[in-house]
Protein backbone atom coordinates (compact mmCIF):
# COMPACT_ATOMS: atom_id res chain seq x y z
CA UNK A 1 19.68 -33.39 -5.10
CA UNK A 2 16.24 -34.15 -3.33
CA UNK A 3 13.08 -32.83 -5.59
CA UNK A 4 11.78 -30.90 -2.48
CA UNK A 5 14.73 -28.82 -2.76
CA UNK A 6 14.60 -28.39 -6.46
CA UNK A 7 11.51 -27.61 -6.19
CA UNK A 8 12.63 -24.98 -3.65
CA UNK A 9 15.47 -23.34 -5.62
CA UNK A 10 13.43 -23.22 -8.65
CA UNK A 11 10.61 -21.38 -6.59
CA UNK A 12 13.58 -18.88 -5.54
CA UNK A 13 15.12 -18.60 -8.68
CA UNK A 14 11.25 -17.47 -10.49
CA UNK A 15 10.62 -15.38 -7.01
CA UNK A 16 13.96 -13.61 -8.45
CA UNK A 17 12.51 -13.09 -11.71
CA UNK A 18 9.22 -11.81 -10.88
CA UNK A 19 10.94 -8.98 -8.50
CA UNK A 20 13.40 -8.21 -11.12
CA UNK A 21 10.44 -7.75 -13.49
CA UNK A 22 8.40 -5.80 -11.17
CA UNK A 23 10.96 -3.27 -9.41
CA UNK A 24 13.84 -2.95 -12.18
CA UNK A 25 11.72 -0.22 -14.29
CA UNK A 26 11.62 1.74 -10.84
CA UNK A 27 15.37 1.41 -10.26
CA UNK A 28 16.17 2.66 -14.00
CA UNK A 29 13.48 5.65 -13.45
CA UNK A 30 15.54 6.68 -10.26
CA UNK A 31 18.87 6.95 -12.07
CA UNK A 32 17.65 8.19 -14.77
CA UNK A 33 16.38 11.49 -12.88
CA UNK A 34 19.93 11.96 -12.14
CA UNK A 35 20.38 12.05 -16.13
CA UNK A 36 22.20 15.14 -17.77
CA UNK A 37 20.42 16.56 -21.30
CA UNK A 38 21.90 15.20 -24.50
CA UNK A 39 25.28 16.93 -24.87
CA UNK A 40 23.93 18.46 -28.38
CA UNK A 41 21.27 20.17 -26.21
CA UNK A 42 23.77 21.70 -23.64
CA UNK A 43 25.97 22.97 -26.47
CA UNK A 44 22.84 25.00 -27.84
CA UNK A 45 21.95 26.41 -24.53
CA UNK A 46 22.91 29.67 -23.15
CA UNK A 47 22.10 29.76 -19.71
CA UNK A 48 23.39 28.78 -16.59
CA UNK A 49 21.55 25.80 -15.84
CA UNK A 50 21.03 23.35 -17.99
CA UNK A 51 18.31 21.86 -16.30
CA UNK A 52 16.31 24.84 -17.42
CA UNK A 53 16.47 23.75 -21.20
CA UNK A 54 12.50 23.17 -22.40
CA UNK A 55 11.10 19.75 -22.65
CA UNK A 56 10.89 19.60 -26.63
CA UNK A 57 14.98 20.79 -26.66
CA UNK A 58 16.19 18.36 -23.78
CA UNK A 59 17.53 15.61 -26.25
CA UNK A 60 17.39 12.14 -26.20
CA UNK A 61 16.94 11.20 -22.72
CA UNK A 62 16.81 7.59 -22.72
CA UNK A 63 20.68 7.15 -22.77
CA UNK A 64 22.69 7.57 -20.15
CA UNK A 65 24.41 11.55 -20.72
CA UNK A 66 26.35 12.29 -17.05
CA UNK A 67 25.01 12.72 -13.24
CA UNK A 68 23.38 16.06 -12.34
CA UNK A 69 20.94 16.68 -9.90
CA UNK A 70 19.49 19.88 -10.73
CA UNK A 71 15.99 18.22 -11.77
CA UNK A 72 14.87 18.22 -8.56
CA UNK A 73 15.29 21.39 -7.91
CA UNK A 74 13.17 22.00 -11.61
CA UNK A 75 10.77 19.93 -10.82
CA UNK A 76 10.00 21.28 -7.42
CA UNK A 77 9.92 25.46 -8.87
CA UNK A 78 8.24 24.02 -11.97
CA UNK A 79 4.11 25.87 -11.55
CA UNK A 80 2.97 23.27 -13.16
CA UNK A 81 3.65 20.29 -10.22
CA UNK A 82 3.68 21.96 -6.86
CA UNK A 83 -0.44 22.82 -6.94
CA UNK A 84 -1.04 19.61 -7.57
CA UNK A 85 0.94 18.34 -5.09
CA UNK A 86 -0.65 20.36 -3.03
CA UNK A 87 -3.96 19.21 -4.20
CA UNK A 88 -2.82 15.85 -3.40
CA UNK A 89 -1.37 16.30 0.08
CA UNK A 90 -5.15 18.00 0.75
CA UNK A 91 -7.31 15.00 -0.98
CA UNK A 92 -4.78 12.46 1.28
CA UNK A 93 -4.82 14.43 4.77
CA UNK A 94 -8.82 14.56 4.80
CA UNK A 95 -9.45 10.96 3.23
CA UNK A 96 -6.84 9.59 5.75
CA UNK A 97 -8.84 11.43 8.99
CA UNK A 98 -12.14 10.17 7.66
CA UNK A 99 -11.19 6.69 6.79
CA UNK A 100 -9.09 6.16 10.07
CA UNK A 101 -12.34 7.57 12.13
CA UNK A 102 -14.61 5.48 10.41
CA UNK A 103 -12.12 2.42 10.50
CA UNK A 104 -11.95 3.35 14.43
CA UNK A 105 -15.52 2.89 15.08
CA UNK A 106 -16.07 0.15 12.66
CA UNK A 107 -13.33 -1.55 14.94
CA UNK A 108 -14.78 -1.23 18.42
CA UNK A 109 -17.88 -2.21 16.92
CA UNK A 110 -17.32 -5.57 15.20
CA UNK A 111 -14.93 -6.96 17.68
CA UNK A 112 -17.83 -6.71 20.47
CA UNK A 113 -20.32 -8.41 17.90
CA UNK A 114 -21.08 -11.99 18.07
CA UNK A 115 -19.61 -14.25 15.09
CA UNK A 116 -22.80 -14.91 13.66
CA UNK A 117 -23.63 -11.23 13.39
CA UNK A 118 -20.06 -10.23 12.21
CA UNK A 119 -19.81 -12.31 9.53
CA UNK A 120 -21.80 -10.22 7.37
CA UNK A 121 -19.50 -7.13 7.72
CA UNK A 122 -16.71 -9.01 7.52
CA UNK A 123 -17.51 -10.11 4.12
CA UNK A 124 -18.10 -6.92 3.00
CA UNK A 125 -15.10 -5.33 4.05
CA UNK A 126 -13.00 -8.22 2.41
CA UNK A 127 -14.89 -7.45 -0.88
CA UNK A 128 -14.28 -3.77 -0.73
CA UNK A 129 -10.68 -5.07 -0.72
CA UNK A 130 -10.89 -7.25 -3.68
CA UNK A 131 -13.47 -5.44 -5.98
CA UNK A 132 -11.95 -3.25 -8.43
CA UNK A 133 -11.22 0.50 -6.96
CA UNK A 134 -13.15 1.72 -10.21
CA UNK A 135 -16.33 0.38 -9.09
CA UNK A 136 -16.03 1.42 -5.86
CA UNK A 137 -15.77 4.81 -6.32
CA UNK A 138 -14.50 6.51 -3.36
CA UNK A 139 -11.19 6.58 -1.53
CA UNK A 140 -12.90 6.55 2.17
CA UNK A 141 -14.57 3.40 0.99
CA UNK A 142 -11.33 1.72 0.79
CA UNK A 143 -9.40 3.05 3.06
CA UNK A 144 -11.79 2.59 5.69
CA UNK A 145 -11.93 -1.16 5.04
CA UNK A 146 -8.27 -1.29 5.76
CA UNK A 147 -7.67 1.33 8.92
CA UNK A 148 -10.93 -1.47 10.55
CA UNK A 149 -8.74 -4.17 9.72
CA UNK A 150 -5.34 -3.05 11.33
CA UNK A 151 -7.51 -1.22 14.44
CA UNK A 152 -9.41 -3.97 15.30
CA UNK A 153 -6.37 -6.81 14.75
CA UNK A 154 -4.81 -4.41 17.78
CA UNK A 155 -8.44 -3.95 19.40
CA UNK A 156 -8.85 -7.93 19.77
CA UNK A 157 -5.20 -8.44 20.84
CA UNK A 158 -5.50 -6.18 23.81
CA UNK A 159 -7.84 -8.40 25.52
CA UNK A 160 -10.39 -6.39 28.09
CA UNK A 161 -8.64 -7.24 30.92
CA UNK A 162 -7.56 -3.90 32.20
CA UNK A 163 -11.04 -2.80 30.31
CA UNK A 164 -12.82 -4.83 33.09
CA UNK A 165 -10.72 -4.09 36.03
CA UNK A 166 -11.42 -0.15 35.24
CA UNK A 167 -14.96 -0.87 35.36
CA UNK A 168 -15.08 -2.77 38.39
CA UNK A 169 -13.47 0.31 39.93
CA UNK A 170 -15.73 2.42 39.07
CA UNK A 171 -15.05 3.96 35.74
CA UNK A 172 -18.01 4.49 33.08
CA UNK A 173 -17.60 3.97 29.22
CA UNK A 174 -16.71 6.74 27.86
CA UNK A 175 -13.52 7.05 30.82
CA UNK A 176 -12.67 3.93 30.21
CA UNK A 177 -12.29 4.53 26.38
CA UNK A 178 -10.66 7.80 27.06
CA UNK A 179 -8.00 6.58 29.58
CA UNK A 180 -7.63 2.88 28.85
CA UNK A 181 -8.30 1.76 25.59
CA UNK A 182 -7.67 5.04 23.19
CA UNK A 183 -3.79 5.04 24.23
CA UNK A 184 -3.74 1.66 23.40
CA UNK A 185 -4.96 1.72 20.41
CA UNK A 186 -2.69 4.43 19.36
CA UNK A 187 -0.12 3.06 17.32
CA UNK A 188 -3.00 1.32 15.24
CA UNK A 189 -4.18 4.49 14.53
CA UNK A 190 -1.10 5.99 13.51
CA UNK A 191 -0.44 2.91 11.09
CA UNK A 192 -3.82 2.93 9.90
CA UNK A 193 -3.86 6.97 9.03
CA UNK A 194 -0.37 6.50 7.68
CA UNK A 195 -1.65 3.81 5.39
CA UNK A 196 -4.75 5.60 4.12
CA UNK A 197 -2.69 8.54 3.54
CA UNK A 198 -0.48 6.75 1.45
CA UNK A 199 -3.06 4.79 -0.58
CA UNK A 200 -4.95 8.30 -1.15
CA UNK A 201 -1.60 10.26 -2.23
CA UNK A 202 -0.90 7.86 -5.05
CA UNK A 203 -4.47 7.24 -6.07
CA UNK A 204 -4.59 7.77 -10.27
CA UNK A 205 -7.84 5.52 -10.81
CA UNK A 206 -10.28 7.45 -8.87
CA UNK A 207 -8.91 10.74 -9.58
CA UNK A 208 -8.35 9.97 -13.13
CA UNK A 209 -12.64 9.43 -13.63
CA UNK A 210 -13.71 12.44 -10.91
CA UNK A 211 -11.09 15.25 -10.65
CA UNK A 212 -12.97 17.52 -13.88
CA UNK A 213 -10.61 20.89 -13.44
CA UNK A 214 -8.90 19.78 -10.61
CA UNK A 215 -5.58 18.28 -11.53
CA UNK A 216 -3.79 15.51 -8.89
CA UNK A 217 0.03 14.83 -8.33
CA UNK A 218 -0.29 11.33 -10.11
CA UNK A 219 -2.41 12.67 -12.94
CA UNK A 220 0.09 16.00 -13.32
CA UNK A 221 2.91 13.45 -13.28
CA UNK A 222 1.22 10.77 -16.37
CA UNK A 223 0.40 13.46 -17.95
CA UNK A 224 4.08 14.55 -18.23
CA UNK A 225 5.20 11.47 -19.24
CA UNK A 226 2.50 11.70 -21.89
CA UNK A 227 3.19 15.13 -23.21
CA UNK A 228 7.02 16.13 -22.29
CA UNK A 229 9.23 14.14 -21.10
CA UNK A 230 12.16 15.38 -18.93
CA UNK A 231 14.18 14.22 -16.02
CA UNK A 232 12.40 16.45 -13.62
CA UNK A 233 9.16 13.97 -13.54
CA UNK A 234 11.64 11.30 -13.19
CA UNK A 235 13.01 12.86 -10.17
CA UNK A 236 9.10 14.02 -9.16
CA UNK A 237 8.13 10.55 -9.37
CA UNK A 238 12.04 9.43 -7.32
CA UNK A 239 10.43 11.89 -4.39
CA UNK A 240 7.06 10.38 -4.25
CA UNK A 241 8.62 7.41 -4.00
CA UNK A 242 10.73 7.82 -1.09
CA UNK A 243 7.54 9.23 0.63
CA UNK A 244 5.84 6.48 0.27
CA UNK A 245 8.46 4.17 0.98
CA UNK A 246 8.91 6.46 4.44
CA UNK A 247 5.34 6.12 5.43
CA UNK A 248 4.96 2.45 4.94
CA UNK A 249 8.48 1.74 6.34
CA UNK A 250 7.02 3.92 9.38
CA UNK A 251 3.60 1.92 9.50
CA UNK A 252 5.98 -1.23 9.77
CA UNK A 253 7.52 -0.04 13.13
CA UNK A 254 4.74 1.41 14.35
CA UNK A 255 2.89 -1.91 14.14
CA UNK A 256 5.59 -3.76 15.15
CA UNK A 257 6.26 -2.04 18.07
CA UNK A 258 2.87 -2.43 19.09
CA UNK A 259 2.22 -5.65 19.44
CA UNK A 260 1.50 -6.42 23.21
CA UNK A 261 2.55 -9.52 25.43
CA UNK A 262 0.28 -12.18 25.66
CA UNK A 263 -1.42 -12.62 29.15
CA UNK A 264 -3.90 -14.72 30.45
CA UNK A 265 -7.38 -13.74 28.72
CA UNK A 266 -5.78 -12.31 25.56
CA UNK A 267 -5.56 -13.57 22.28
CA UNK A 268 -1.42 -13.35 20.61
CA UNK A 269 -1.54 -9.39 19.00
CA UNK A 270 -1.07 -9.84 14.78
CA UNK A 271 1.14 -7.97 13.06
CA UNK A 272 0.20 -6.14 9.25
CA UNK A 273 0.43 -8.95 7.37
CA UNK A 274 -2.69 -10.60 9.88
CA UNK A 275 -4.07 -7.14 10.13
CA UNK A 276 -4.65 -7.16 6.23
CA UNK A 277 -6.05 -10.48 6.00
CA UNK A 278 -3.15 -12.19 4.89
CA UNK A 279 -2.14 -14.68 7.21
């Protein structure tokens, strides 16, 4: 067998590995919220659900005890979650707005400055992206780093051609951003806001140093792992992570479907991968 594809296969084979490593602890957490009490439990409780049995009575948990799905329902009526999922769902609708605003105008206003000038900004945004979220301090910061990105990868494959011919038929500035380039930029905006709402909604670092009184959906959730642990935050945790798998699978299309055909004057659109820096 050639080295080169050795080499190959053992790259695939450790790829393998590192995936199992990383996303088998997830896959166990989602059965496991599908995880009955221990039988001794059940046969010392009285009422009709048995998902209602307290946290310090539920048994041992960590074997497998038969499929029920009554912890979502607990976890969702528990008083405990649902205001700080609220909370959350707040903190994440007004960081996304202000982070996708900022990242809009941050956008328009690097890709129209010359290299020499950019390259300042540009460095800073990149080490906004690298610098650990702990010293920076702020979800906007962030997020706004990585709505410019993804705006302006869409901004700069556009091209100004139809920016140009609206202005040699009259149109001013502000109607040609209105009218031309905002719908355009659309989709951008959607994946941009999508992925800042994301990033804020699972946030534990930040929240974990500033929330004093105020208690987030990550925080509630380590803190029942901590302190109690039932099948309902496995199954709170199993819902947060199909929303965020949702959102980024839906920032994946929308990009996608918004790359545009290259024409004479523009430059090929990049998809998320280019848009983050990656490629």
């Amino acid at each position: 067998m050639p080295r080169s594809l050795k080499a190959k296969h053992g790259f695939t084979a450790w790829a393998l590995v590192v995936y199992a490593f990383l996303y088998l602890p997830i896959l166990v957490m989602v059965i496991f919220a599908f995880n009955k009490p221990a039988a001794t439990s059940i046969a010392g409780f009285h009422g009709s659900n048995i998902c209602d049995i307290p946290p310090a009575q539920v048994g041992n948990i960590t074997v497998w005890n038969g499929f029920t799905s009554c912890w979502f329902s607990a976890g969702l009526h528990d008083p405990t979650y649902i205001p700080a999922i609220v909370v959350s769902l707040q903190i994440a609708a007004v960081a996304s707005v202000i982070s996708t605003a900022l990242g809009l105008c941050a956008a328009l206003a690097l890709a129209r400055m010359k290299p020499r000038l950019r390259a300042p900004f540009d460095s800073l945004v990149y080490l906004v992206l690298v610098v650990p979220e702990i010293v920076i301090a702020g979800q906007v910061v962030f997020n706004t780093s990585v709505a410019m990105l993804i705006i302006r990868a869409r901004f700069v494959g556009m091209g100004d051609v139809l920016e140009e011919a609206a202005y040699d038929l009259g149109s001013g500035p502000l109607a040609t951003f209105r009218q031309i380039t905002l719908p355009r930029l659309i989709p951008a905006i959607v994946a941009a806001a999508l992925l800042s709402f994301t990033f804020s909604f699972d946030d534990y670092v930040l929240p974990a140093f500033t929330n004093g009184t105020t208690n987030t959906w990550p925080i509630v959730l380590y803190s029942a792992v901590r302190f109690g642990l039932t099948p309902a935050v496995n199954a709170l945790a199993t819902i947060m992570l199909a929303a965020t798998a949702m959102a980024v699978g839906v920032t994946a299309i929308v990009l996608r479907r918004s790359r545009v055909q290259v024409t004479p004057g523009q430059e090929k659109a990049r998809g998320l991968d280019a848009a983050l820096g990656l490629r």
